[in-house]
Every structure is written in C-alpha cells, then in structure tokens.
N, C-alpha and C. Protein backbone atom coordinates (compact mmCIF):
# COMPACT_ATOMS: atom_id res chain seq x y z
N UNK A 1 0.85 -1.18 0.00
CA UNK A 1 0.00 0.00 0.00
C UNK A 1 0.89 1.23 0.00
N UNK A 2 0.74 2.14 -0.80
CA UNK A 2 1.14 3.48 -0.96
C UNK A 2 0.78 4.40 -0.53
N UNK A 3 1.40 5.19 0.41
CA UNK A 3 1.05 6.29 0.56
C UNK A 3 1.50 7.64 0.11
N UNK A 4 0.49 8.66 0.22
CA UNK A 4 0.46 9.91 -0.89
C UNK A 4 0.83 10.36 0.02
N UNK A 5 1.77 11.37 -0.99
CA UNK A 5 2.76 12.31 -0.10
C UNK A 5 1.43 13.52 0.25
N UNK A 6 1.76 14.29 1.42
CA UNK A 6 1.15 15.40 2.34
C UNK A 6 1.56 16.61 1.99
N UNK A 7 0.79 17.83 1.78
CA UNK A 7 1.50 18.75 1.55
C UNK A 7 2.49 19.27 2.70
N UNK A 8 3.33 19.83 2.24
CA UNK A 8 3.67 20.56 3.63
C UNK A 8 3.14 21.48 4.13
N UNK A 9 3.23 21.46 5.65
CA UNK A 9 2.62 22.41 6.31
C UNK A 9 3.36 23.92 6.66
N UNK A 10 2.36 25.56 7.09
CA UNK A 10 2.74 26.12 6.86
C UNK A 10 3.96 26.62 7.96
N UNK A 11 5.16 27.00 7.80
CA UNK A 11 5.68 27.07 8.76
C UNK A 11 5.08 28.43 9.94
N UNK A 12 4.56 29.19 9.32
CA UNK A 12 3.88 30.21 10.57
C UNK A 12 2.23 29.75 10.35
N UNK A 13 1.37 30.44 11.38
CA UNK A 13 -0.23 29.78 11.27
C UNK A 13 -0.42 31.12 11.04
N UNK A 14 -1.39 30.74 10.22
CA UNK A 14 -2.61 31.65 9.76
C UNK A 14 -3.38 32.67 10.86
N UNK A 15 -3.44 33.67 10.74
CA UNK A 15 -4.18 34.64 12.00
C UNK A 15 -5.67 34.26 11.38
N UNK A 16 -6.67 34.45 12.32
CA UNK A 16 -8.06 34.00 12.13
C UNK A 16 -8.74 35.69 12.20
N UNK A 17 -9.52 36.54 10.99
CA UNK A 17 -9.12 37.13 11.42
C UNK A 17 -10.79 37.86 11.25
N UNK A 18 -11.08 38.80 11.61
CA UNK A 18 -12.56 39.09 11.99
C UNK A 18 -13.49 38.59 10.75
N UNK A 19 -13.32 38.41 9.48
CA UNK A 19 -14.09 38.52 8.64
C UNK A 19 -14.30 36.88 8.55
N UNK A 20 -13.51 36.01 8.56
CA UNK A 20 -13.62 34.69 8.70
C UNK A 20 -14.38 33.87 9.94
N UNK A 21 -14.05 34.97 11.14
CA UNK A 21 -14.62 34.41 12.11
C UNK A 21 -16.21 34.88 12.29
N UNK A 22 -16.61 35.91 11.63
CA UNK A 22 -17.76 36.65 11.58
C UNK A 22 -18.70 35.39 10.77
N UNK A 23 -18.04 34.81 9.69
CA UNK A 23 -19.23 34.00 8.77
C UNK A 23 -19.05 32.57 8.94
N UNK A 24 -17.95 32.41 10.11
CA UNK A 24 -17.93 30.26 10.86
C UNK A 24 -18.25 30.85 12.13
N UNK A 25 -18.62 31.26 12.86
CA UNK A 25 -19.20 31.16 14.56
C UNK A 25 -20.25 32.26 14.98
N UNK A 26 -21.37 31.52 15.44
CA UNK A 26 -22.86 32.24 15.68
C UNK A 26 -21.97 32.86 16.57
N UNK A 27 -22.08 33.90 16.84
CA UNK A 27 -21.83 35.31 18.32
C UNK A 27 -22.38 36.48 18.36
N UNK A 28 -22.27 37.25 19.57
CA UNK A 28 -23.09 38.35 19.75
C UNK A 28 -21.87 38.93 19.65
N UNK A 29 -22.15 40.85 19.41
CA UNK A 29 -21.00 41.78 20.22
C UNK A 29 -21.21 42.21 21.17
N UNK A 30 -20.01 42.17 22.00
CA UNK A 30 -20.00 42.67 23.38
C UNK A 30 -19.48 44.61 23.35
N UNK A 31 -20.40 44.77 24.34
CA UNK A 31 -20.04 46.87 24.06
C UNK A 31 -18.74 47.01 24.58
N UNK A 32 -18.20 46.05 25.72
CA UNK A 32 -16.14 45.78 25.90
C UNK A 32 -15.69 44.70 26.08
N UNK A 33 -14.82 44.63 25.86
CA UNK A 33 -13.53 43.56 26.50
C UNK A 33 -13.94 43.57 27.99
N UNK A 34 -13.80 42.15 28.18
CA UNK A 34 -13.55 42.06 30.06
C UNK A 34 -11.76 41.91 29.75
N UNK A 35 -12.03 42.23 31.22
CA UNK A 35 -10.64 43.13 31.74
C UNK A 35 -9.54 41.96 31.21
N UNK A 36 -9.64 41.06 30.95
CA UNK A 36 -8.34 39.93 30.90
C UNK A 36 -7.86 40.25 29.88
N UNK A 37 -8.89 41.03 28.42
CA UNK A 37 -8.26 40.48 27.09
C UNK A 37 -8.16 42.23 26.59
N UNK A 38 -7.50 42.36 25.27
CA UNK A 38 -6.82 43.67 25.19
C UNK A 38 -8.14 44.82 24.84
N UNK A 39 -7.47 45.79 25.70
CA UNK A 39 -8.75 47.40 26.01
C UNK A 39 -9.02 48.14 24.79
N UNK A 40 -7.82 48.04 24.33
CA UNK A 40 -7.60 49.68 23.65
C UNK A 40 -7.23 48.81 21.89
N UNK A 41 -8.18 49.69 21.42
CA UNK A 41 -7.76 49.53 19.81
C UNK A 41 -8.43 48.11 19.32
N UNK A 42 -9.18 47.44 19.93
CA UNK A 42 -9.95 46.29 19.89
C UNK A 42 -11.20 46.45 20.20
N UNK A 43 -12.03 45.02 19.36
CA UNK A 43 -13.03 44.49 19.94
C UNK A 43 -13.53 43.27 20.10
N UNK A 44 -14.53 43.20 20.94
CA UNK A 44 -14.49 41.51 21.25
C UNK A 44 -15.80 41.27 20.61
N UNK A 45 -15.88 39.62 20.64
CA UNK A 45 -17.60 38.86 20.52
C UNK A 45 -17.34 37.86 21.41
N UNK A 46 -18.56 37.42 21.75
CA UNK A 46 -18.88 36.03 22.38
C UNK A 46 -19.86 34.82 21.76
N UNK A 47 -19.09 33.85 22.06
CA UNK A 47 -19.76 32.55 21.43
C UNK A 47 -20.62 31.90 23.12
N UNK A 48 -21.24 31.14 22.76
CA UNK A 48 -22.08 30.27 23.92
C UNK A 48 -21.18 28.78 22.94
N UNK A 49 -20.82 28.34 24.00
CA UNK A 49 -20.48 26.40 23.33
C UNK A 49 -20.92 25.57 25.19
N UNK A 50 -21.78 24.78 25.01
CA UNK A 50 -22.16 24.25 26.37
C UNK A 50 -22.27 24.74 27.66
N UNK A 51 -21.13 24.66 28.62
CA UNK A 51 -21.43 25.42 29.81
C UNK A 51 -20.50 26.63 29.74
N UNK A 52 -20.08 27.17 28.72
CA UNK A 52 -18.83 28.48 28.37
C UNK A 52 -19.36 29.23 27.77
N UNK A 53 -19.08 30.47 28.04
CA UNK A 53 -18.58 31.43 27.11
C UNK A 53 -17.20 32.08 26.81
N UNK A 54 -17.01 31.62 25.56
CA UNK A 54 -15.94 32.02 24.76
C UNK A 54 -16.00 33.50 24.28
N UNK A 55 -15.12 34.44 24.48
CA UNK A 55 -14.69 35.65 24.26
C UNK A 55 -13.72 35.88 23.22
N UNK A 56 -13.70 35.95 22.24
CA UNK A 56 -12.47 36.43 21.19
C UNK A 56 -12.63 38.13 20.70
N UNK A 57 -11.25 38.16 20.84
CA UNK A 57 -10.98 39.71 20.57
C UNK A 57 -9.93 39.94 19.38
N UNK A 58 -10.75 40.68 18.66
CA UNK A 58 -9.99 41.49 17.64
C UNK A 58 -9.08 42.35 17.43
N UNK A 59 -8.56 42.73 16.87
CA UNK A 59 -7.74 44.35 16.51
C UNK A 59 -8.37 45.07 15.74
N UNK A 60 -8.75 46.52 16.16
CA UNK A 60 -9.11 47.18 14.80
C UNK A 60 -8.40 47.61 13.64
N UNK A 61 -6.82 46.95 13.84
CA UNK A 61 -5.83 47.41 12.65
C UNK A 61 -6.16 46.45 11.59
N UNK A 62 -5.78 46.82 10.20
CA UNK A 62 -6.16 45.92 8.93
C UNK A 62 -7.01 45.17 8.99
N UNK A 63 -6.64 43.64 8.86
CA UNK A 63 -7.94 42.55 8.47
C UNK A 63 -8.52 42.40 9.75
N UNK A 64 -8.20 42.90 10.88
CA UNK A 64 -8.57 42.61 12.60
C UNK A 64 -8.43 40.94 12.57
N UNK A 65 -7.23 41.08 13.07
CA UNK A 65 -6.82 39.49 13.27
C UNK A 65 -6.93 39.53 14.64
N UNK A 66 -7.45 38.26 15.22
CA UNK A 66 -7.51 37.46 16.54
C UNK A 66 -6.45 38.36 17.09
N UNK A 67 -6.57 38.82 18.62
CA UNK A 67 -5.86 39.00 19.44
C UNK A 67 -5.68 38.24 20.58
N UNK A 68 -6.51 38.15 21.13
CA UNK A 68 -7.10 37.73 22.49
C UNK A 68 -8.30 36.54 22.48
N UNK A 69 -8.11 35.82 23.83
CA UNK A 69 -9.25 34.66 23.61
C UNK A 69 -9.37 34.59 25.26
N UNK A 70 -10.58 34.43 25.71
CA UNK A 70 -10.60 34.08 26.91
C UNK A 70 -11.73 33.11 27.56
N UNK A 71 -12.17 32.17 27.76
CA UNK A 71 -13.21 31.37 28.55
C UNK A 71 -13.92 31.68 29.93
N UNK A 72 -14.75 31.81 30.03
CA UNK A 72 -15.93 31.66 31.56
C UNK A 72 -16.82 30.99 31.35
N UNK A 73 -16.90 30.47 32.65
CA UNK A 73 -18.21 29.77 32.73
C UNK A 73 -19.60 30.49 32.75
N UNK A 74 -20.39 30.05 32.49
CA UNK A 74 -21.44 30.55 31.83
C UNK A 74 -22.22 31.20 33.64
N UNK A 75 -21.90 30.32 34.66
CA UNK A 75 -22.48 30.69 35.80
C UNK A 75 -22.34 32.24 35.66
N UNK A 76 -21.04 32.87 35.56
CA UNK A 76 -20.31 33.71 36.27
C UNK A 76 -20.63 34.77 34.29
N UNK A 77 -21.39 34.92 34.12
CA UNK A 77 -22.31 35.26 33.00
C UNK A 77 -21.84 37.10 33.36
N UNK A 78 -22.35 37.44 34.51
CA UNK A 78 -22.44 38.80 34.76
C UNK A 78 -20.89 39.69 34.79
N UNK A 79 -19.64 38.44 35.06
CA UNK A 79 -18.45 39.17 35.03
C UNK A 79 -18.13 39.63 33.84
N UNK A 80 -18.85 39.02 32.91
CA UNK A 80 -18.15 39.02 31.39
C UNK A 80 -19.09 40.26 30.71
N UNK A 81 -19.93 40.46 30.96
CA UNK A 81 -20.57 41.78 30.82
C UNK A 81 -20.95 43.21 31.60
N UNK A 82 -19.70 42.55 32.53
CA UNK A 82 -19.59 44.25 33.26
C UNK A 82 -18.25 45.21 32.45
C-alpha cells in the first residue's frame, strides 16, 4: 500500500481574522472587553459552546486578526458583561 505524499505544512499559522470568524461562529457583540483580554484599539464577541462562554478579541488594525481569547463559565455570566 502506498502512501500519498502530504503537503507541507505552513511554517507560521494563519491569524483567524474578523471577517472569517464573523461568517464560521454564531456570536453576539459585546459593548467591551472584560478586563483579561486587550482594552484599547480592539473588539471583542462572544460565542455560547455548552457550559462556556468564549470571548475572542480582535484588533481594529487591517484585516482585525484574533488577538485575544478568553473562557468563563457561563455561571459567572455577569463578570463578562460588566
């Protein structure tokens, strides 16, 4: 049995970057960043996945590539929107 060669992979990764993540993951926008992920010159959204909420934050420079990522539990709901 033969196997097919693989491409190679890229040596740096790909930034994920607002416009890609806007049309693969249902999310709301949040009016800020909680305090963990970056203040200034960004913005964030939130995903719901089971008992989390997922926070990803943008840059507003060029394509707004991923900056920041942060997780809470869904209990603790009210920290993430103060």
């Amino acid at each position: 049995m033969a196997l097919a060669a693989l491409p190679a992979l890229a040596a740096d990764p790909l930034p994920l970057t607002y416009e890609q993540f806007e049309a693969a993951v249902p999310h709301v926008a949040l009016e800020k960043c909680p305090a963990s992920l970056p203040q200034q010159d960004s913005f964030c959204r939130a995903a719901m996945q089971h008992s989390e909420i997922h926070v990803f934050a943008f840059s507003d420079a060029g394509d707004s590539p991923m900056i920041g990522f942060a997780s809470f539990p869904a209990v603790r709901l009210d920290t993430v929107l103060k």
